[in-house]
PDB file of N, CA and C in Angstrom:
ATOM      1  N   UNK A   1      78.882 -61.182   0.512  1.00  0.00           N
ATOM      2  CA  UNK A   1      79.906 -61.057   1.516  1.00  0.00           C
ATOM      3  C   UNK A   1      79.962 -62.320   2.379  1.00  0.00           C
ATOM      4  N   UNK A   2      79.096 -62.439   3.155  1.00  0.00           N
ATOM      5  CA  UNK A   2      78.452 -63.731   4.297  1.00  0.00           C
ATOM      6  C   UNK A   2      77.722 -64.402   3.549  1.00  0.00           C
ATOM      7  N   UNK A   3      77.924 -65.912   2.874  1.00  0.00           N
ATOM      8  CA  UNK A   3      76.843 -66.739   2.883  1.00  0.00           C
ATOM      9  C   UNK A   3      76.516 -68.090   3.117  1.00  0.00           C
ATOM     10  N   UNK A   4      75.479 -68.806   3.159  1.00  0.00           N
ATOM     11  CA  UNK A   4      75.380 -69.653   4.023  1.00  0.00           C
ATOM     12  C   UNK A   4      76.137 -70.615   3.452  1.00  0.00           C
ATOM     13  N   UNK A   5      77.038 -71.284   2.610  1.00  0.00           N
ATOM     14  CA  UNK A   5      78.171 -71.945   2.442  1.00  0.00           C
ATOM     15  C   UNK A   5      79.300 -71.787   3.571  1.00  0.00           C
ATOM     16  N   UNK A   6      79.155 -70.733   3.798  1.00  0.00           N
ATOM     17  CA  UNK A   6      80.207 -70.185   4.598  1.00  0.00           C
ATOM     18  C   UNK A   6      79.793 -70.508   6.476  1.00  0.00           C
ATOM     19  N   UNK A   7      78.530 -70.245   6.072  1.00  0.00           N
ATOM     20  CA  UNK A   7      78.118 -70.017   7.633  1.00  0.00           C
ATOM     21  C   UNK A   7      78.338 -71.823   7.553  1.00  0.00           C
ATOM     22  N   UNK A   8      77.583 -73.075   7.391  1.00  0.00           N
ATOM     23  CA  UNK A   8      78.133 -74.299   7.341  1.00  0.00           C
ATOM     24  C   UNK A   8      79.236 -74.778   7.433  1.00  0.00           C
ATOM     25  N   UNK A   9      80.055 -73.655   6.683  1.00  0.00           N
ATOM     26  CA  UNK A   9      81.480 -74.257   7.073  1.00  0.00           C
ATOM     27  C   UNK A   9      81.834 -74.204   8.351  1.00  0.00           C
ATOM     28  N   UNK A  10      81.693 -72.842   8.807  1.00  0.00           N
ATOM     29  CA  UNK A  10      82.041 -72.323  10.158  1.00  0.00           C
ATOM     30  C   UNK A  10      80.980 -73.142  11.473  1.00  0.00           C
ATOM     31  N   UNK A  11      79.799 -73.384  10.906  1.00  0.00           N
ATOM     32  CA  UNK A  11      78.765 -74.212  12.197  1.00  0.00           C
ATOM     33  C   UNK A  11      80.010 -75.742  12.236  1.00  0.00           C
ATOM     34  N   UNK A  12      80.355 -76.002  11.272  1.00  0.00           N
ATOM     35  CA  UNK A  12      81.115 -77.773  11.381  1.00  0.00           C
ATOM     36  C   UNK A  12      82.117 -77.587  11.718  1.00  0.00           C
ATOM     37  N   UNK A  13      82.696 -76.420  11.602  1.00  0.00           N
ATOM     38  CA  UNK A  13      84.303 -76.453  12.580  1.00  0.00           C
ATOM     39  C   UNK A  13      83.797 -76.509  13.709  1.00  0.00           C
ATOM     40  N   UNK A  14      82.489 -75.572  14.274  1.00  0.00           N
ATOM     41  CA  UNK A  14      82.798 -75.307  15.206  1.00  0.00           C
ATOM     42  C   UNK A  14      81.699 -76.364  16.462  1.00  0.00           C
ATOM     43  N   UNK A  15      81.826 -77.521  15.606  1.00  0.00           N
ATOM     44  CA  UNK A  15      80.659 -78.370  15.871  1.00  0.00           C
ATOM     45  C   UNK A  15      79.189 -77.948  16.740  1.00  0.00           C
ATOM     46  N   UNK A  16      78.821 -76.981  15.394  1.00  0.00           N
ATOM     47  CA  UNK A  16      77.879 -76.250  16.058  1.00  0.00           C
ATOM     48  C   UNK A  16      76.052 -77.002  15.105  1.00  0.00           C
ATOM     49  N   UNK A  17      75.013 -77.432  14.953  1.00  0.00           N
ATOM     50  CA  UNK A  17      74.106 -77.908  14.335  1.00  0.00           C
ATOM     51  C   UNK A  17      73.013 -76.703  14.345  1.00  0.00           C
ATOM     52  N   UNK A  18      72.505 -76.337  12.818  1.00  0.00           N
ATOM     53  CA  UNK A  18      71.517 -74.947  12.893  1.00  0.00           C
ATOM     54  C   UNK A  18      70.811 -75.849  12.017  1.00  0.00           C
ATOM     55  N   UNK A  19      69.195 -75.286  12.269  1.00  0.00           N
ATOM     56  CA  UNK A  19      68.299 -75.657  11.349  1.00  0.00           C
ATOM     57  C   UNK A  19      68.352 -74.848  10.591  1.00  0.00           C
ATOM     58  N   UNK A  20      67.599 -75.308   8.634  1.00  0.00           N
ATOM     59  CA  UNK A  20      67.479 -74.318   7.703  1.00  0.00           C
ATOM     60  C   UNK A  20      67.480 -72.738   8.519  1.00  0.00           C
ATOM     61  N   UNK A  21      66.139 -72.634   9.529  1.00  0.00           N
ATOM     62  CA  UNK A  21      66.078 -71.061   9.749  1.00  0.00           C
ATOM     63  C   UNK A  21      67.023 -70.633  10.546  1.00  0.00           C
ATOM     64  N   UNK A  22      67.436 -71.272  11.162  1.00  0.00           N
ATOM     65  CA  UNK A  22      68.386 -70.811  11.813  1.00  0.00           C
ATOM     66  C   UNK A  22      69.943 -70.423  11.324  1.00  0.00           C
ATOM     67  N   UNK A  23      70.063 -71.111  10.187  1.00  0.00           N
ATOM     68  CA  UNK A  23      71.436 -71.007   9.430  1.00  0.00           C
ATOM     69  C   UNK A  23      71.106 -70.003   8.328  1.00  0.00           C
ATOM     70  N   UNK A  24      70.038 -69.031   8.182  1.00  0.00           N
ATOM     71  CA  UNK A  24      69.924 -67.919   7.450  1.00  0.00           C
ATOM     72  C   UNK A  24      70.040 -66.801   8.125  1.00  0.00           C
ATOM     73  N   UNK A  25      69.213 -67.134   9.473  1.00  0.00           N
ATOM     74  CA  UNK A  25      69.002 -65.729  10.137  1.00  0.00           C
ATOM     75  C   UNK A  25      70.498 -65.662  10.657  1.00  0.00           C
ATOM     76  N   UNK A  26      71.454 -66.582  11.110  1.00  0.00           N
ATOM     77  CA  UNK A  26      72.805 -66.695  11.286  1.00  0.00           C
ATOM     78  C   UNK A  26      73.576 -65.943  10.371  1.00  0.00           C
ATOM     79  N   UNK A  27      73.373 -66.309   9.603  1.00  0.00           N
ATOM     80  CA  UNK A  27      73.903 -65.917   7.723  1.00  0.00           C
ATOM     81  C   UNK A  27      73.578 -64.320   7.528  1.00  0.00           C
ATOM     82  N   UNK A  28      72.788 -63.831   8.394  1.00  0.00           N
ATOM     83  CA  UNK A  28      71.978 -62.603   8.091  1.00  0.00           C
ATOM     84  C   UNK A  28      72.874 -61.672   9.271  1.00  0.00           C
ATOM     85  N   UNK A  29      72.785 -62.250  10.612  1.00  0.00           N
ATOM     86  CA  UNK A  29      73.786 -62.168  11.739  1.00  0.00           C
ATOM     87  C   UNK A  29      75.063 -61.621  11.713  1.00  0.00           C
ATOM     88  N   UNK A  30      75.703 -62.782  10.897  1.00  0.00           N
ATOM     89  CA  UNK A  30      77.080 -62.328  10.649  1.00  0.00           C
ATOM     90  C   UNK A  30      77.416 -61.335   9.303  1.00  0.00           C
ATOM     91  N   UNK A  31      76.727 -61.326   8.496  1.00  0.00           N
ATOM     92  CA  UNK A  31      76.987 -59.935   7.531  1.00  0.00           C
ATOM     93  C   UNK A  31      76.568 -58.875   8.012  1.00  0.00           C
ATOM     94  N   UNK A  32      75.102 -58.654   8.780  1.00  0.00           N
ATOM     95  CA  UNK A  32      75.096 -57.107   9.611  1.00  0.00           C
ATOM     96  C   UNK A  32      76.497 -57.099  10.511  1.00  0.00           C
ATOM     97  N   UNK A  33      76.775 -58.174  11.200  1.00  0.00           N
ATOM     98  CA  UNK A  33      77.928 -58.103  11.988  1.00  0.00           C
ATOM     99  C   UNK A  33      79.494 -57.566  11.081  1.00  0.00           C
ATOM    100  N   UNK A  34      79.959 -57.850  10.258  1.00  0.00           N
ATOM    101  CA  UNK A  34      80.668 -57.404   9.393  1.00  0.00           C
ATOM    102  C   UNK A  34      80.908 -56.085   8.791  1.00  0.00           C
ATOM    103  N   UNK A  35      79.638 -56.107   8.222  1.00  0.00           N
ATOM    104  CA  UNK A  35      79.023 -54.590   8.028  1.00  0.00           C
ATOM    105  C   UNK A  35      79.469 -53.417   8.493  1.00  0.00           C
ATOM    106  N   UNK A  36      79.307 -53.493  10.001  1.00  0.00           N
ATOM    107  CA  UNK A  36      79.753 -52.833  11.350  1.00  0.00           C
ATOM    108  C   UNK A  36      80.701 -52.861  11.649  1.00  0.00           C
ATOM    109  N   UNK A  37      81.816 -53.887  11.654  1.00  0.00           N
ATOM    110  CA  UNK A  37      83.231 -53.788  11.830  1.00  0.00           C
ATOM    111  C   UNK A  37      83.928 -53.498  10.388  1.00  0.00           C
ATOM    112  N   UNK A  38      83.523 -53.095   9.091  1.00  0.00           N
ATOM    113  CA  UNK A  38      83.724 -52.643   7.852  1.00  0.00           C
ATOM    114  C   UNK A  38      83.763 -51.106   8.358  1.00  0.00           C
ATOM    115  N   UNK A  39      82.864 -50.448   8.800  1.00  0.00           N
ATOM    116  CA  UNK A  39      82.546 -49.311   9.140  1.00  0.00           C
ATOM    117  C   UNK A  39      83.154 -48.525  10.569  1.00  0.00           C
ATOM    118  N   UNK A  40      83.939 -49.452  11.288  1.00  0.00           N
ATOM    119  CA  UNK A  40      84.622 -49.328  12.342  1.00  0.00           C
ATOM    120  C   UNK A  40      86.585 -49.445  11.611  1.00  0.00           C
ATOM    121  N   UNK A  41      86.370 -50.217  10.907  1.00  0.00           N
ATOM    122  CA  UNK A  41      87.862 -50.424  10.011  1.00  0.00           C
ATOM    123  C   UNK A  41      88.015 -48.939   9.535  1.00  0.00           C
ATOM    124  N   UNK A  42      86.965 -48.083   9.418  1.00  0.00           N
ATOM    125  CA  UNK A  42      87.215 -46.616   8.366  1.00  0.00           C
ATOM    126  C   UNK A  42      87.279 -45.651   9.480  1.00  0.00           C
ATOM    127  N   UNK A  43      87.093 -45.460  10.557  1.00  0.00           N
ATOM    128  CA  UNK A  43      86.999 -44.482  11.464  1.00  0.00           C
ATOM    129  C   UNK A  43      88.514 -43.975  11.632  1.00  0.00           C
ATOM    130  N   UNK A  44      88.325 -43.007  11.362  1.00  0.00           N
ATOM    131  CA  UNK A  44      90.169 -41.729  11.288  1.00  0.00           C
ATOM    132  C   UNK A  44      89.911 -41.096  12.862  1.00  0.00           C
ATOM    133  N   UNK A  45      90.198 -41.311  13.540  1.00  0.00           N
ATOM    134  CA  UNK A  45      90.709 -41.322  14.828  1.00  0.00           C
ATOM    135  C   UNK A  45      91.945 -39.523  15.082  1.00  0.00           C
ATOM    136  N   UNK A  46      92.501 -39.402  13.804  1.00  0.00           N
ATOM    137  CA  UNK A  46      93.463 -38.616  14.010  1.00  0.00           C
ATOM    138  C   UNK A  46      92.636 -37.084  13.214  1.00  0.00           C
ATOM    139  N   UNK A  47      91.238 -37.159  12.798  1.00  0.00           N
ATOM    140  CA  UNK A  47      91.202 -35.877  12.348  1.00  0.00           C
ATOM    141  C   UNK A  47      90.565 -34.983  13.506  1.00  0.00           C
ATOM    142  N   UNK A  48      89.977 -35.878  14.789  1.00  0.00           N
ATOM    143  CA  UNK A  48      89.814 -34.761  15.641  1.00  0.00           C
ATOM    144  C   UNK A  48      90.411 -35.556  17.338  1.00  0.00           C
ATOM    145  N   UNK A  49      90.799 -35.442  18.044  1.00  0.00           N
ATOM    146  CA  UNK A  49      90.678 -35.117  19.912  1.00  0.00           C
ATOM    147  C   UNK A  49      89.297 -35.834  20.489  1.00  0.00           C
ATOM    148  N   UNK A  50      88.561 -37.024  19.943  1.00  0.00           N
ATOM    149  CA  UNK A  50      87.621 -36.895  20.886  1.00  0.00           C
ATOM    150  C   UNK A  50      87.633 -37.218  21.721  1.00  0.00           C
ATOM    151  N   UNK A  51      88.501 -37.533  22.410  1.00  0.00           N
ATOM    152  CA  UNK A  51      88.524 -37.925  23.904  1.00  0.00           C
ATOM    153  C   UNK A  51      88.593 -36.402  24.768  1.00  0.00           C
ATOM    154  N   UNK A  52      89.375 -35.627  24.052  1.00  0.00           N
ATOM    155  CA  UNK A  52      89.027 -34.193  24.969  1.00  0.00           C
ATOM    156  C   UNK A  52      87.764 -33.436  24.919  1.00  0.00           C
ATOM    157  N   UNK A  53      87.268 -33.625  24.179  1.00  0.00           N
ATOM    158  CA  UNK A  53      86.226 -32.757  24.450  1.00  0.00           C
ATOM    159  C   UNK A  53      84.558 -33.838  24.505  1.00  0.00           C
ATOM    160  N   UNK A  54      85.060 -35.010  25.058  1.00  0.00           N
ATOM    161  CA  UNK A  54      83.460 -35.478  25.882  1.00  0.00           C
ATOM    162  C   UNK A  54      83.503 -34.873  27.068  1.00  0.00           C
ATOM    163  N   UNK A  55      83.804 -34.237  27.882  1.00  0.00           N
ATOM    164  CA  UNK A  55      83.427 -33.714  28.916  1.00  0.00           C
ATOM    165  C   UNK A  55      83.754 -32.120  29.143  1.00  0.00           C
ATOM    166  N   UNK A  56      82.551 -31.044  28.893  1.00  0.00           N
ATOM    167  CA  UNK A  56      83.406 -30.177  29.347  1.00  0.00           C
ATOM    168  C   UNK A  56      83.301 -29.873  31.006  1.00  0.00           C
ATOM    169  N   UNK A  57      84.948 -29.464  31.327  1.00  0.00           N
ATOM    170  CA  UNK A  57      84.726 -29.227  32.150  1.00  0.00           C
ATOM    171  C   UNK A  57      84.405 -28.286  33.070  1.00  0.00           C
ATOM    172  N   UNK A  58      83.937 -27.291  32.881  1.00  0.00           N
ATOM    173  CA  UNK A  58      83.598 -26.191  33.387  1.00  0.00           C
ATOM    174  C   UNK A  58      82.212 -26.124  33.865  1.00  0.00           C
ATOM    175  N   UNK A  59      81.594 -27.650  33.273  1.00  0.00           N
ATOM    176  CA  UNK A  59      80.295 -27.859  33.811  1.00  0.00           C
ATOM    177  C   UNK A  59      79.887 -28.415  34.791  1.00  0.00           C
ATOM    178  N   UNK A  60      81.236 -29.049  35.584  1.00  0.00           N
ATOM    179  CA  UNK A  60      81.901 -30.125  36.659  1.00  0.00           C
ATOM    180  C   UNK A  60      80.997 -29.417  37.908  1.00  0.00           C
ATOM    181  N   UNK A  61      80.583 -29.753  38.746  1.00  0.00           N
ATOM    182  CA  UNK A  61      81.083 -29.310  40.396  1.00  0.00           C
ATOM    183  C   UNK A  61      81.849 -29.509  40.679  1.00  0.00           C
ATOM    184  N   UNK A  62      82.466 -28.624  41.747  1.00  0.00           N
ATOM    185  CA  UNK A  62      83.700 -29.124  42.045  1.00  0.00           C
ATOM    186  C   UNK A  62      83.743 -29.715  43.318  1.00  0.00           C
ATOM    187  N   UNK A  63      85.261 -30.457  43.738  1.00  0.00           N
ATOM    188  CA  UNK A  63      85.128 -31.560  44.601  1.00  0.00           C
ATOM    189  C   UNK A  63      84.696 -30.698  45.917  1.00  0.00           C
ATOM    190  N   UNK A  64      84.367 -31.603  46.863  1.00  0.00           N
ATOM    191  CA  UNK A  64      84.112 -30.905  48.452  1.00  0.00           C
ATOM    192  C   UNK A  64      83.993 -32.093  49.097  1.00  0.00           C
ATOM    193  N   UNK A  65      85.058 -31.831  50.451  1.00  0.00           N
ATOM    194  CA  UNK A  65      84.762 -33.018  51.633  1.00  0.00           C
ATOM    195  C   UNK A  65      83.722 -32.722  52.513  1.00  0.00           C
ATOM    196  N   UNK A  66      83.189 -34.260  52.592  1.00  0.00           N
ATOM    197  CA  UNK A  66      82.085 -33.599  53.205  1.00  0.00           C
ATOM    198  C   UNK A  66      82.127 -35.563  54.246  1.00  0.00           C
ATOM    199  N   UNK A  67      81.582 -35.475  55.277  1.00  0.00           N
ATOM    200  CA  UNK A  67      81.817 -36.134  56.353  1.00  0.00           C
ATOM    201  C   UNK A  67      81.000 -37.587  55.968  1.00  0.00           C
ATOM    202  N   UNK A  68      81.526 -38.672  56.058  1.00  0.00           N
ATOM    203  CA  UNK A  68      80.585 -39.826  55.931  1.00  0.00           C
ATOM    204  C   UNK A  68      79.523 -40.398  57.626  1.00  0.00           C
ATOM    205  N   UNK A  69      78.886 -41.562  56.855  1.00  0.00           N
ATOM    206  CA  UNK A  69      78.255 -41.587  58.311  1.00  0.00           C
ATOM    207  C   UNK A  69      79.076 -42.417  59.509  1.00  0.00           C
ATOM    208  N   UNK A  70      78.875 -42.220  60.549  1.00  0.00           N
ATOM    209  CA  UNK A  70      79.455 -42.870  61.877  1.00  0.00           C
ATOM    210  C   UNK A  70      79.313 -44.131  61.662  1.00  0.00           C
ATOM    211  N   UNK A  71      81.119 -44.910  61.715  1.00  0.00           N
ATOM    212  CA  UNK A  71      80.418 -46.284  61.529  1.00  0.00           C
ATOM    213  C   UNK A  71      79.737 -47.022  62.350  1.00  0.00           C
ATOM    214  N   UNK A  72      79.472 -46.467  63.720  1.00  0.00           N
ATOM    215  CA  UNK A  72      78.151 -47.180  65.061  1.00  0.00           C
ATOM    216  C   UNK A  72      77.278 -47.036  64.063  1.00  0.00           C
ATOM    217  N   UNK A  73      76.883 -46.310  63.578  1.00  0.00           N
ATOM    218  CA  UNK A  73      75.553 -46.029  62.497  1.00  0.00           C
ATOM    219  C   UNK A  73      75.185 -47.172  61.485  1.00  0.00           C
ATOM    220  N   UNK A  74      76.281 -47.031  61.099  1.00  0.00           N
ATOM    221  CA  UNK A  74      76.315 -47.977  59.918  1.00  0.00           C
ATOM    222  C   UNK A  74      76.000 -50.083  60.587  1.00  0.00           C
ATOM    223  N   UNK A  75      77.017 -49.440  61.215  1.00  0.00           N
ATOM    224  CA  UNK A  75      77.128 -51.163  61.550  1.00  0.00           C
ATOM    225  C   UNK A  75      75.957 -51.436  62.483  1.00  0.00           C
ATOM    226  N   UNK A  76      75.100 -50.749  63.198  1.00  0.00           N
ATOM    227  CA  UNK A  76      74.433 -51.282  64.239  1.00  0.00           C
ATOM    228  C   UNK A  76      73.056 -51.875  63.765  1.00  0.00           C
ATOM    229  N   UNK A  77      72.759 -51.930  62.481  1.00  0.00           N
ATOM    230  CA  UNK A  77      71.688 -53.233  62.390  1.00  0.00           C
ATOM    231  C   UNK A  77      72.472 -54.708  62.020  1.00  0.00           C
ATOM    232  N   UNK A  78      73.323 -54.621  62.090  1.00  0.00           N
ATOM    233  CA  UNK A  78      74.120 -55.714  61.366  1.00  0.00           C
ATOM    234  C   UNK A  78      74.144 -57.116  62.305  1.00  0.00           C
ATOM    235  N   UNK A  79      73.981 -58.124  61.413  1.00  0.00           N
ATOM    236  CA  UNK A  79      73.647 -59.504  62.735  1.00  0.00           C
ATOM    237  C   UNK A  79      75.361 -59.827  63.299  1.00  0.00           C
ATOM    238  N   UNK A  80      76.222 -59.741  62.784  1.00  0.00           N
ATOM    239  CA  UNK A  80      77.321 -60.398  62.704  1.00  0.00           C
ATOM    240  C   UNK A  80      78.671 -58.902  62.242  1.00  0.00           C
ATOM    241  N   UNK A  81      79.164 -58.470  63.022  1.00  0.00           N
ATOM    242  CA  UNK A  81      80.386 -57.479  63.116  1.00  0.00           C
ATOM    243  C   UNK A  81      81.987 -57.996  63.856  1.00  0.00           C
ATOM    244  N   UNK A  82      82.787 -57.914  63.234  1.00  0.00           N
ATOM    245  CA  UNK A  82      83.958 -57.730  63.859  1.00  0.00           C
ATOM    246  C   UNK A  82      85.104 -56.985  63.373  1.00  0.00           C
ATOM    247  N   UNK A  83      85.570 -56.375  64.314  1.00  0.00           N
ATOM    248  CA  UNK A  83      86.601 -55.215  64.149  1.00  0.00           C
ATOM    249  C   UNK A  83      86.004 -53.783  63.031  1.00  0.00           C
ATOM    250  N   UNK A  84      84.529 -53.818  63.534  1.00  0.00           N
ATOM    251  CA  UNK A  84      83.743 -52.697  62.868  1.00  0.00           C
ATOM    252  C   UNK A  84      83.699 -53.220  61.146  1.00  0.00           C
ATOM    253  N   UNK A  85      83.742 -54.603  61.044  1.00  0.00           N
ATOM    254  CA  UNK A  85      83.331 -54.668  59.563  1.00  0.00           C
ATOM    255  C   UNK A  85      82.003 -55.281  59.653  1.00  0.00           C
ATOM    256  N   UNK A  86      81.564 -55.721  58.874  1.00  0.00           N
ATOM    257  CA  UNK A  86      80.317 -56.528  58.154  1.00  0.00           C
ATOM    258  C   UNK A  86      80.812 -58.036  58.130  1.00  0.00           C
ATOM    259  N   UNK A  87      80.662 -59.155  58.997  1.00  0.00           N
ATOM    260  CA  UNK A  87      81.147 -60.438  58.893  1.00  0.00           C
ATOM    261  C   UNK A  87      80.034 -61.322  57.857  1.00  0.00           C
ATOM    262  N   UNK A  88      80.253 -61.911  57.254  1.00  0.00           N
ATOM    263  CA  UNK A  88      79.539 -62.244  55.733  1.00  0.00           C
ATOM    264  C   UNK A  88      79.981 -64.000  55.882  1.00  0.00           C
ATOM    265  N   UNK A  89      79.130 -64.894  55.548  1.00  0.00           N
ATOM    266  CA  UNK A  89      79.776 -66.291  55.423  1.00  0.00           C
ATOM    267  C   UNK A  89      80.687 -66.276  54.164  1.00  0.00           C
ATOM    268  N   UNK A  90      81.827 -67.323  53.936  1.00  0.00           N
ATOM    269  CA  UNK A  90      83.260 -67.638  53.412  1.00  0.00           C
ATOM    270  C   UNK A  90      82.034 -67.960  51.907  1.00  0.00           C
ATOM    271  N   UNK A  91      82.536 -67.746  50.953  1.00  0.00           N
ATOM    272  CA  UNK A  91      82.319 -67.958  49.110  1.00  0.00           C
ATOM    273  C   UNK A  91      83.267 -68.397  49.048  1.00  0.00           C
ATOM    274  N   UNK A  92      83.825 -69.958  48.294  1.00  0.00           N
ATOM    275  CA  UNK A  92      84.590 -70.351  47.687  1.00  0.00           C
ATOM    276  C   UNK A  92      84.050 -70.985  46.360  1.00  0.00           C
TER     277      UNK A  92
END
């Protein structure tokens, strides 16, 4: 399927340099890799729903509001606050 003729071809397009071991275990790489998307190419999607039934739901809790903490609480170890946020130095 994958072999290392192939994998060479693809290391020099992609001006990539492998030693002998490295251009086997590569070679070895990309046919398990294949393999797997061979076996993903066959998956029938239409003989069952699985998206409905990963979760059932009847096993859910259900929602409930329930009160968060005071933001004095929150914010009062904080070195640096304004307008009740968290002031943080600028990331560019």
């Amino acid at each position: 399927m994958f072999n290392s003729d192939l994998t060479k071809h693809l290391a020099e397009l992609s001006k990539i340099e492998f030693t002998d071991d490295e251009l086997e275990r590569m070679t070895s790489d990309m046919t398990d890799i294949i393999a797997i998307m061979d076996k993903a190419c066959n998956f029938d999607s239409a003989v069952k729903p699985y998206a409905l039934d990963a979760v059932d739901y009847n096993d859910l809790r259900s929602d409930s509001h329930e009160m968060s903490y005071p933001t004095e609480k929150i914010i009062e170890n904080a070195k640096n606050v304004k307008n009740n946020s968290f002031v943080v130095p600028k990331v560019v």
